[in-house]
Protein backbone atom coordinates (compact mmCIF):
# COMPACT_ATOMS: atom_id res chain seq x y z
CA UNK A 1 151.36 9.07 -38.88
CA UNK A 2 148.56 6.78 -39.92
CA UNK A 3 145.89 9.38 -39.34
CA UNK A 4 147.82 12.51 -41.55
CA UNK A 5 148.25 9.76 -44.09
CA UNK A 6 144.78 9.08 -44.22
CA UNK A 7 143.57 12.79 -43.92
CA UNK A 8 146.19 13.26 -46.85
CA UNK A 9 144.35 10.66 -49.19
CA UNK A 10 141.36 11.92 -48.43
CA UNK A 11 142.16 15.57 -49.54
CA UNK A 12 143.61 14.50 -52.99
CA UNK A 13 140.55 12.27 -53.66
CA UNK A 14 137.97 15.31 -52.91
CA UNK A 15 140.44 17.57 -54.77
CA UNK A 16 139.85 15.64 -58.37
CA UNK A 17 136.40 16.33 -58.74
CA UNK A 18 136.54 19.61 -57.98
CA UNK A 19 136.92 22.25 -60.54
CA UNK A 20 136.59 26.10 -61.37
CA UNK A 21 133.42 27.52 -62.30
CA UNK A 22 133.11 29.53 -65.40
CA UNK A 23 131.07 33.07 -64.33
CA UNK A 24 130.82 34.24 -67.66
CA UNK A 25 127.63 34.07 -69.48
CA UNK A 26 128.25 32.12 -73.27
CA UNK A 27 127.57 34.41 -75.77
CA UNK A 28 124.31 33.28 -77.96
CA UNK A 29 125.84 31.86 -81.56
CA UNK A 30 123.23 30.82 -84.07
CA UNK A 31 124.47 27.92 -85.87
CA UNK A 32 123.55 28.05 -89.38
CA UNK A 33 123.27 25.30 -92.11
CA UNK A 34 122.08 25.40 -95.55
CA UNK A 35 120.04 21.68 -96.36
CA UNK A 36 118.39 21.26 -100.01
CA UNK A 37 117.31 18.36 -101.94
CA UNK A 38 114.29 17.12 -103.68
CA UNK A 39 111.10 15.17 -102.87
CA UNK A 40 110.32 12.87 -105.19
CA UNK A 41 106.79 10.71 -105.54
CA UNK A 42 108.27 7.09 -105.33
CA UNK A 43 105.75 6.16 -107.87
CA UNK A 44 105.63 8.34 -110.42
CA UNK A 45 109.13 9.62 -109.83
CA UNK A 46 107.96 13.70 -110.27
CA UNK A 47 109.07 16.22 -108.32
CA UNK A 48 106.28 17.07 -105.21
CA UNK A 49 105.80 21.11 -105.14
CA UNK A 50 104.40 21.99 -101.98
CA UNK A 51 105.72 19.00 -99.99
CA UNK A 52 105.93 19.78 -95.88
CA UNK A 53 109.52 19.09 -94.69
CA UNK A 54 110.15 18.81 -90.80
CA UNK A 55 113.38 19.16 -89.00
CA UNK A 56 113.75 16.96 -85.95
CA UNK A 57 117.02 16.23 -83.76
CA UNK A 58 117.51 12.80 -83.03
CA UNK A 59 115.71 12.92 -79.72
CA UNK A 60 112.57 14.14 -82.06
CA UNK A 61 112.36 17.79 -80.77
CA UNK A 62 111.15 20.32 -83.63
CA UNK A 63 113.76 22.43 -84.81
CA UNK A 64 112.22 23.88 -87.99
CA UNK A 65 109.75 23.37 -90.95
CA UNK A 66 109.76 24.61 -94.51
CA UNK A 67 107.29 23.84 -98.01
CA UNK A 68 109.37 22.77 -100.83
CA UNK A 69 108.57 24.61 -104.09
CA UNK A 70 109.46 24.45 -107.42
CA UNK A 71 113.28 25.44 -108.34
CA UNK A 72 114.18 24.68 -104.91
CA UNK A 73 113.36 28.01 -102.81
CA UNK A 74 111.39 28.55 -100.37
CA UNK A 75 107.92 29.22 -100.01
């Protein structure tokens, strides 16, 4: 009786972590966000044309770099 009650607890505690595994392959989405704003000089308070703009995630991998340009598009 002891034993099977032990064997028994020790099933249901293996059994929790175990879970199914998922065989299909995520499909690739590209997530897509629009940023804009300005870069201003903190002196003379103009507008900086031309100013290099890095993307980081908080871990400070590169995601992405752009030139700011006059009118706000891209260069």
């Amino acid at each position: 009786m002891k034993r099977s009650m032990i064997l028994a607890l020790a099933i249901l505690l293996l059994s929790v972590g175990m879970k199914a595994q998922n065989t299909e392959k995520p499909i690739n989405k590209v997530r897509q966000t629009t940023l804009w704003g300005h870069v201003f000089d903190s002196f003379t308070h103009r507008e900086i044309d031309g100013a290099l703009i890095t993307l980081m995630k908080d871990d400070s991998t590169f995601v992405d770099t752009v030139r700011t340009s006059a009118g706000g598009h891209d260069a």
